[in-house]
C-alpha atoms as a PDB file:
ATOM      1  CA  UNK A   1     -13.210  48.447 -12.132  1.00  0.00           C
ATOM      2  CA  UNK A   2     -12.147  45.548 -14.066  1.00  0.00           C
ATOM      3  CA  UNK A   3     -13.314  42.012 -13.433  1.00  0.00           C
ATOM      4  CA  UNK A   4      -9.788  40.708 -15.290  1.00  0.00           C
ATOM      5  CA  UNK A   5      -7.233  41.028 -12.415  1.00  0.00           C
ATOM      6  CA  UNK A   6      -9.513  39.402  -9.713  1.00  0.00           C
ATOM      7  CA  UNK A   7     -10.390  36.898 -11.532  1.00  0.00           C
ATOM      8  CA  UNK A   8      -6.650  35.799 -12.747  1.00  0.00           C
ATOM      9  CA  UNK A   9      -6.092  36.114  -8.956  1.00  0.00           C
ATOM     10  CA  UNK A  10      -8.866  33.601  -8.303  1.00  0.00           C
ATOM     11  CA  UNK A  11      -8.031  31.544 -10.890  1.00  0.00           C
ATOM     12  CA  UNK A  12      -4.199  31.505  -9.589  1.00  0.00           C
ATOM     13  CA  UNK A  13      -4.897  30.858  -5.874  1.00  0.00           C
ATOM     14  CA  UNK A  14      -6.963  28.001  -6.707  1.00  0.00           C
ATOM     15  CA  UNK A  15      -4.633  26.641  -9.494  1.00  0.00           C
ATOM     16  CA  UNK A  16      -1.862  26.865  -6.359  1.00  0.00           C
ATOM     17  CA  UNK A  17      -4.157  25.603  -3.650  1.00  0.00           C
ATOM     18  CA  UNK A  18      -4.888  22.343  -5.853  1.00  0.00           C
ATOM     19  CA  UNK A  19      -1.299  21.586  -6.728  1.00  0.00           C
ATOM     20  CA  UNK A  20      -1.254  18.327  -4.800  1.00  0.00           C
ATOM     21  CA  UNK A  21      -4.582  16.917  -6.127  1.00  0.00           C
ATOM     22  CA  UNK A  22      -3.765  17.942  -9.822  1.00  0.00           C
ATOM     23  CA  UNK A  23      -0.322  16.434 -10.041  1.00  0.00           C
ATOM     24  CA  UNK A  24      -1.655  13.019  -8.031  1.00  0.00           C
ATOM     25  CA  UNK A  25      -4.603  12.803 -10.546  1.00  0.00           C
ATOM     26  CA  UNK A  26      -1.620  13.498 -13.563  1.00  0.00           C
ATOM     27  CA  UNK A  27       0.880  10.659 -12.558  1.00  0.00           C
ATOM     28  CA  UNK A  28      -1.666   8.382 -11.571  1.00  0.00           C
ATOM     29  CA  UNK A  29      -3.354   8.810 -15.403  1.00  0.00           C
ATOM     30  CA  UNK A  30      -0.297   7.668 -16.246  1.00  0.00           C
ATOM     31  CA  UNK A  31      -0.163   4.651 -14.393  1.00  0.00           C
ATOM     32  CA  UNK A  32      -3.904   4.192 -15.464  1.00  0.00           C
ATOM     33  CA  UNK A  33      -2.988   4.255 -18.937  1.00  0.00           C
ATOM     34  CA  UNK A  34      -0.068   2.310 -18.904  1.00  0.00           C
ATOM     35  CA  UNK A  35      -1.643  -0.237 -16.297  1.00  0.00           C
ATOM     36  CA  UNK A  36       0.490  -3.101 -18.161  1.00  0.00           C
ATOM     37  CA  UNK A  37       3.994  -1.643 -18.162  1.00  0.00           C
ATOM     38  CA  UNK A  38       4.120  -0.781 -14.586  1.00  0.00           C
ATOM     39  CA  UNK A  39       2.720  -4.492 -13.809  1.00  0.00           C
ATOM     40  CA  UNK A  40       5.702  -6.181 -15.889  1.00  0.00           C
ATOM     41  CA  UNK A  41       8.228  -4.163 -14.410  1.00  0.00           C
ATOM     42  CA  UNK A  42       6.689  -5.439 -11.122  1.00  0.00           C
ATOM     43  CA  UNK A  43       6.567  -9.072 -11.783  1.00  0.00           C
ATOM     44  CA  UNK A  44       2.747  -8.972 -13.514  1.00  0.00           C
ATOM     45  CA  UNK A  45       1.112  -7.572 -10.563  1.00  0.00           C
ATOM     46  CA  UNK A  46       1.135  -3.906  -9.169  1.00  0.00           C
ATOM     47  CA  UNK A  47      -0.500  -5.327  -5.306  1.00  0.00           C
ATOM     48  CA  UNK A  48       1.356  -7.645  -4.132  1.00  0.00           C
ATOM     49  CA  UNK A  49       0.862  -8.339  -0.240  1.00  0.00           C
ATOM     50  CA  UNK A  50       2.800  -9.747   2.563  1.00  0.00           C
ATOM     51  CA  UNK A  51       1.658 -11.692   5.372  1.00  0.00           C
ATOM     52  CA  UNK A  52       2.191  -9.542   9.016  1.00  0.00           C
ATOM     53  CA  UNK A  53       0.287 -12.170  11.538  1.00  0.00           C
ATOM     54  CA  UNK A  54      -2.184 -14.774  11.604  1.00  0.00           C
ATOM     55  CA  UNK A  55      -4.203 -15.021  14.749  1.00  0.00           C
ATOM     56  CA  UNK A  56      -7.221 -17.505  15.813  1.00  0.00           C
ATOM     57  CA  UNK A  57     -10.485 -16.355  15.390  1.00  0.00           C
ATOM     58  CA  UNK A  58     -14.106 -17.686  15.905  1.00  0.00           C
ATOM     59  CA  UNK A  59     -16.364 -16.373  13.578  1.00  0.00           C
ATOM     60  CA  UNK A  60     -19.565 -15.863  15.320  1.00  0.00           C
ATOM     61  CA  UNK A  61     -22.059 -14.690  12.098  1.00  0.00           C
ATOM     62  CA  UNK A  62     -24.907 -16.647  10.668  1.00  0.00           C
ATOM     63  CA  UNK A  63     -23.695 -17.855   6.770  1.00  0.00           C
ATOM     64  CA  UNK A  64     -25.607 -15.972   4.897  1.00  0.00           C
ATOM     65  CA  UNK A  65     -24.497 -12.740   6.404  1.00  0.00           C
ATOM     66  CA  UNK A  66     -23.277  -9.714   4.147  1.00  0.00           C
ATOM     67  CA  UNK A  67     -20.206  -9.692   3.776  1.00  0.00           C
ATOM     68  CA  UNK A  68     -19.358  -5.655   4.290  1.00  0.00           C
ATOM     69  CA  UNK A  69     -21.400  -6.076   7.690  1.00  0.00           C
ATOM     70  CA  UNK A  70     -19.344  -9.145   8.521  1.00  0.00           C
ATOM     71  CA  UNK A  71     -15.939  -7.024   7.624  1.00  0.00           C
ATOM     72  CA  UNK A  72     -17.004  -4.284   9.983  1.00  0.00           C
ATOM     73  CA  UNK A  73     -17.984  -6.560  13.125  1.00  0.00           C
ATOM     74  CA  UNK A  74     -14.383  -8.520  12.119  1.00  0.00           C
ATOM     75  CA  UNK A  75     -12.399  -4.644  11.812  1.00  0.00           C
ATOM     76  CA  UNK A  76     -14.030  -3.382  15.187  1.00  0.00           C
ATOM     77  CA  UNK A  77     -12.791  -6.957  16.496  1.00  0.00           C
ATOM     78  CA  UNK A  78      -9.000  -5.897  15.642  1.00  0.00           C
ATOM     79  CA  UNK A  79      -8.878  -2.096  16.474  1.00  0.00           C
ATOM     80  CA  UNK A  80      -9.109  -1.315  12.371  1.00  0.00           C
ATOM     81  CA  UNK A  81     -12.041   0.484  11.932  1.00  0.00           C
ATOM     82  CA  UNK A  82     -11.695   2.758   8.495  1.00  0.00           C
ATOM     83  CA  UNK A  83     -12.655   2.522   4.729  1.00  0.00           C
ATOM     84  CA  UNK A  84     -12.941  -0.829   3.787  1.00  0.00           C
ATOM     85  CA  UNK A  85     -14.810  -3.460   1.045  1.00  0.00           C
ATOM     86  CA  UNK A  86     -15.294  -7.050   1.572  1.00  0.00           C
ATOM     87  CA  UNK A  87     -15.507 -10.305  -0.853  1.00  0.00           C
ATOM     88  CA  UNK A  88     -16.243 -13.906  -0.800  1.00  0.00           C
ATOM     89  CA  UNK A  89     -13.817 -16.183  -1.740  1.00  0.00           C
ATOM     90  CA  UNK A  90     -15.518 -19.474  -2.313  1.00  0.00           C
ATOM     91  CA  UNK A  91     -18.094 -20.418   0.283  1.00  0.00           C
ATOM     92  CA  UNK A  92     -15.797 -20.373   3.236  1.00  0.00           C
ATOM     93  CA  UNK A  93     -13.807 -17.537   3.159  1.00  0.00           C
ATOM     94  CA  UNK A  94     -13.797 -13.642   3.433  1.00  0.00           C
ATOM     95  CA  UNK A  95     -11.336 -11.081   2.576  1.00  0.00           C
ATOM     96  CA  UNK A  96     -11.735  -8.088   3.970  1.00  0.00           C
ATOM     97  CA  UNK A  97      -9.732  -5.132   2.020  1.00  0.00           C
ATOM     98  CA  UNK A  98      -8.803  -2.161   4.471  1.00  0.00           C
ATOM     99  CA  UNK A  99      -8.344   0.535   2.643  1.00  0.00           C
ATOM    100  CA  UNK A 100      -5.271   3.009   3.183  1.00  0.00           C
ATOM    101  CA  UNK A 101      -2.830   5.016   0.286  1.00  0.00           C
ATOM    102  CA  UNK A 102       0.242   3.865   2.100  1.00  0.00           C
ATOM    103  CA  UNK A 103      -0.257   0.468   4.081  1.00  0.00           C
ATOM    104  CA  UNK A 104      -3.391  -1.127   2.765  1.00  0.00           C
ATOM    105  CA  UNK A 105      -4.141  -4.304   4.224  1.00  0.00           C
ATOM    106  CA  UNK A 106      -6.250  -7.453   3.688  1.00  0.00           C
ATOM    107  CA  UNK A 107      -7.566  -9.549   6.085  1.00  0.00           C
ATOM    108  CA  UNK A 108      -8.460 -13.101   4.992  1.00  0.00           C
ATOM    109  CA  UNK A 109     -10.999 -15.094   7.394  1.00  0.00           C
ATOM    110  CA  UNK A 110     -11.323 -18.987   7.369  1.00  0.00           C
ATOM    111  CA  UNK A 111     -14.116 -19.828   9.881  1.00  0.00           C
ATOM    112  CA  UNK A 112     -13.702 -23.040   9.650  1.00  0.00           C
ATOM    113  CA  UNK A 113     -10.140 -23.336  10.503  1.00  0.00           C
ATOM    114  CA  UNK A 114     -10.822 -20.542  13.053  1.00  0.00           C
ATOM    115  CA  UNK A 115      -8.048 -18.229  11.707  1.00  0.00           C
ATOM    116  CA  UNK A 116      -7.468 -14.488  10.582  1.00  0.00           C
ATOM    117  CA  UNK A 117      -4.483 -14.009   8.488  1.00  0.00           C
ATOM    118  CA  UNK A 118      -3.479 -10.302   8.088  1.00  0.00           C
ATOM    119  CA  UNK A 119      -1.488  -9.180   5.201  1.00  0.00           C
ATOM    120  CA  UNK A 120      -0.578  -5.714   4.083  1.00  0.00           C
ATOM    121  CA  UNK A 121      -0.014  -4.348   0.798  1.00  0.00           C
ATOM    122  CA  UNK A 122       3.877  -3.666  -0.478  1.00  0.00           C
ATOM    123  CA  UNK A 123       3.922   0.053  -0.933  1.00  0.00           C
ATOM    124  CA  UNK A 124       4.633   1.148  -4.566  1.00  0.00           C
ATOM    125  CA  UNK A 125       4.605   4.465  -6.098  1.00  0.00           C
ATOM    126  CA  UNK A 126       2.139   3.034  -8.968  1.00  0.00           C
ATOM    127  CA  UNK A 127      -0.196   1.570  -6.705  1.00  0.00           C
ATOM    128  CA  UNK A 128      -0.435   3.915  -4.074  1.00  0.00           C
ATOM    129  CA  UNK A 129      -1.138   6.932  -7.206  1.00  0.00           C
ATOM    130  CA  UNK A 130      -3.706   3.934  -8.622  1.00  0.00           C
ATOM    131  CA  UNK A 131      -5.500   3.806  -4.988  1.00  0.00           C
ATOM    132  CA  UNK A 132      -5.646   7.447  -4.613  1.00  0.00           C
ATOM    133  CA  UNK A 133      -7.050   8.137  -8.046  1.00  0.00           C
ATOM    134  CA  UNK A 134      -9.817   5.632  -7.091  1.00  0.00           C
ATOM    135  CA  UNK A 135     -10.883   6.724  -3.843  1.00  0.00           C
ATOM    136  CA  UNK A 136     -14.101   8.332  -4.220  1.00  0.00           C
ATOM    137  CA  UNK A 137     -17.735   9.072  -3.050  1.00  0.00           C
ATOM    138  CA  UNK A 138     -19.234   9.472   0.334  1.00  0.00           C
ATOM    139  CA  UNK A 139     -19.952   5.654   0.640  1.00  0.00           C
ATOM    140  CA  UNK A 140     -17.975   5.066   3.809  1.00  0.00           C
ATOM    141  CA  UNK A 141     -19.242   6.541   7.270  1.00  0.00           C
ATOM    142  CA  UNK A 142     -16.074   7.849   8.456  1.00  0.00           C
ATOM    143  CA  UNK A 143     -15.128  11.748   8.401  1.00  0.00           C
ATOM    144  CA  UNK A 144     -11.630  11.776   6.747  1.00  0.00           C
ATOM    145  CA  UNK A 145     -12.937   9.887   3.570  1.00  0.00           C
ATOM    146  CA  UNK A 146     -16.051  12.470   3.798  1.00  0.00           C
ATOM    147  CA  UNK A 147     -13.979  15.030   3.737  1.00  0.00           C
ATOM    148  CA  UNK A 148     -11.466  13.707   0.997  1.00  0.00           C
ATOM    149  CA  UNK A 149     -14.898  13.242  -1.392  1.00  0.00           C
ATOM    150  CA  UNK A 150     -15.727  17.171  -0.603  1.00  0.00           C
ATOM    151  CA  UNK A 151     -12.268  18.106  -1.733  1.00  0.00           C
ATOM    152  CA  UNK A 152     -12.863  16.580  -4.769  1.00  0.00           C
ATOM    153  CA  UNK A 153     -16.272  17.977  -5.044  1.00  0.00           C
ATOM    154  CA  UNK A 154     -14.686  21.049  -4.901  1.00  0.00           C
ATOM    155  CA  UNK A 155     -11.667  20.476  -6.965  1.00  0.00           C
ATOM    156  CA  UNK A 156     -14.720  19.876  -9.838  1.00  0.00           C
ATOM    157  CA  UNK A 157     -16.060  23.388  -9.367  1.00  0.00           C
ATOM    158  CA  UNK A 158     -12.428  24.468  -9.643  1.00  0.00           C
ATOM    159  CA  UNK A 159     -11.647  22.681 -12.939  1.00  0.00           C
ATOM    160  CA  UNK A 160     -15.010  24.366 -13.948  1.00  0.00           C
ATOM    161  CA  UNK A 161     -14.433  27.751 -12.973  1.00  0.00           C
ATOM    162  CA  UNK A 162     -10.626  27.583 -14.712  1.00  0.00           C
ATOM    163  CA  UNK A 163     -12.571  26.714 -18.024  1.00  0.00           C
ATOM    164  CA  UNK A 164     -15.342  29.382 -18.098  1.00  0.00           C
ATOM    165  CA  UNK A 165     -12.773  32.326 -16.269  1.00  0.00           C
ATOM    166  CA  UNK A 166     -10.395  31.178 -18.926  1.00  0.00           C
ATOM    167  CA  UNK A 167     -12.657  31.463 -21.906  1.00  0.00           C
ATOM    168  CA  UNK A 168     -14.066  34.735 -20.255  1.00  0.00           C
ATOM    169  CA  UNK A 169     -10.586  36.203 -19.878  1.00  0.00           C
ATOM    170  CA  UNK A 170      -9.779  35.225 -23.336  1.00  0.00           C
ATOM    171  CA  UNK A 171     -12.462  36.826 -24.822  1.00  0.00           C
ATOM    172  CA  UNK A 172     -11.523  39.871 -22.814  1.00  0.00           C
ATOM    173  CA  UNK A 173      -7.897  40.042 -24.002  1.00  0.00           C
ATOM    174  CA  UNK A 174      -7.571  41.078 -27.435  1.00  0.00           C
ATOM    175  CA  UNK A 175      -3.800  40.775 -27.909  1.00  0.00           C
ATOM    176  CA  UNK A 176      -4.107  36.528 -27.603  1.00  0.00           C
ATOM    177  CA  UNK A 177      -7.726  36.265 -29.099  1.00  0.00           C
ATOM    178  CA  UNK A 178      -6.449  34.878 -32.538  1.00  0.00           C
ATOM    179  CA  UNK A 179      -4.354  31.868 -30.888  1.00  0.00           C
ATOM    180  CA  UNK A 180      -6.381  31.572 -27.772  1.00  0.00           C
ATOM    181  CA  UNK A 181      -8.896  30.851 -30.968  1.00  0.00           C
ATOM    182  CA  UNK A 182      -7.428  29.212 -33.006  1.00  0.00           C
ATOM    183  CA  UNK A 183      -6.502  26.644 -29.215  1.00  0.00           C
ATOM    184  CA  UNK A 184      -9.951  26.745 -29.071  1.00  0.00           C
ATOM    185  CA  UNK A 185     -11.059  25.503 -32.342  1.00  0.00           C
ATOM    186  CA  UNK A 186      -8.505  22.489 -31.960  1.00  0.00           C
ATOM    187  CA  UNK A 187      -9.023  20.784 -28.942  1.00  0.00           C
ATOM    188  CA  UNK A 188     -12.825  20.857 -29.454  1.00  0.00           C
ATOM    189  CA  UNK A 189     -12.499  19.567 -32.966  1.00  0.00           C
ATOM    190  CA  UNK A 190      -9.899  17.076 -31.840  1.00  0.00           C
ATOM    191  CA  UNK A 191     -12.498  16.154 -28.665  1.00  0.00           C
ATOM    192  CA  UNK A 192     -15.192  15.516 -30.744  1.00  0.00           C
ATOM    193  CA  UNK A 193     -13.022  13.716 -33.340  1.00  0.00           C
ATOM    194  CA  UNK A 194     -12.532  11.172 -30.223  1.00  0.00           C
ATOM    195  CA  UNK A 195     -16.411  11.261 -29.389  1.00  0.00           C
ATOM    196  CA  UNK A 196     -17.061   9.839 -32.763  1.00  0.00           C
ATOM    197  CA  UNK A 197     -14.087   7.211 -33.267  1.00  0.00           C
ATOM    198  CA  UNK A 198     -13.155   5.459 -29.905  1.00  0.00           C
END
């Protein structure tokens, strides 16, 4: 039996299955690649943020404590827990930057004023594509962004398996071997053209 109609099956289903991920990580190369038009059109910046609520706060951590541990303890304080990253600003202040694709926020402590100021991101189509492109790796301890970085693990073997079943299939189908060649010949050439000039 031949091997050709399964694996065009395969190759389909998966190809249909990944729809979503393939046309986020398209229009977001766009936006990657044309980082400065979509900032102009938006003022010079595609994040922009918006202030929701400032609350007190007493910051209760020694000062030389990390700040990714301080912007969990300060997240499990508000009822935020979820992907996040954290950052000094100057000696006196943290941001902590809770991740999300639609409402991002940042959360900007100033111990010594004992105040929290919460801000969330202004949803745009560019930087929501940007954040999703970016998310990545099993860094966080939470099972959703676990579980996004195995879809993505698996979206690799995917792209893999669509390159060697398509070369296989093309070697198996004599009626498109000349172009399929001749396709072939010019994207590797043109590839390695790039590998040598940029």
């Amino acid at each position: 039996m031949s091997l050709i109609r399964p694996t065009r099956r395969i190759h389909l289903c998966f190809a249909l299955f990944f729809t979503p991920w393939l046309l986020m990580y398209g229009l977001s190369a766009v936006v990657l690649n044309h980082r400065d038009f979509f900032a102009r059109y938006y003022g010079g910046h595609l994040f922009d943020y918006e202030m929701e609520q400032e609350l007190p706060y007493q910051a209760d951590w020694p000062d030389d404590a990390e700040p990714q541990e301080v912007g969990r303890q300060v997240l499990d304080d508000l009822g935020m827990a979820g992907a996040y990253w954290a950052q000094r600003w100057g000696d006196d202040v943290l941001a902590i930057h809770r991740e999300d694709p639609i409402w991002a926020r940042r959360i900007v402590v100033t111990p010594k004023d004992e105040t929290l100021r919460i801000e969330r991101q202004i949803f745009r189509i560019p930087s929501f594509l940007f954040k999703l492109h970016r998310r990545r790796g099993y860094q966080q301890d939470y099972l959703a962004d676990d579980v996004w970085a195995l879809s993505i693990d698996v979206l690799i073997v995917c792209i893999i398996f669509w390159v060697v079943s398509g070369v296989w299939m093309w070697m198996r189908m004599s009626s498109v071997r000349r172009w399929g060649g001749v396709s072939l010949v010019i994207g590797c050439g043109l590839f390695l053209f790039f590998l040598v000039s940029i």
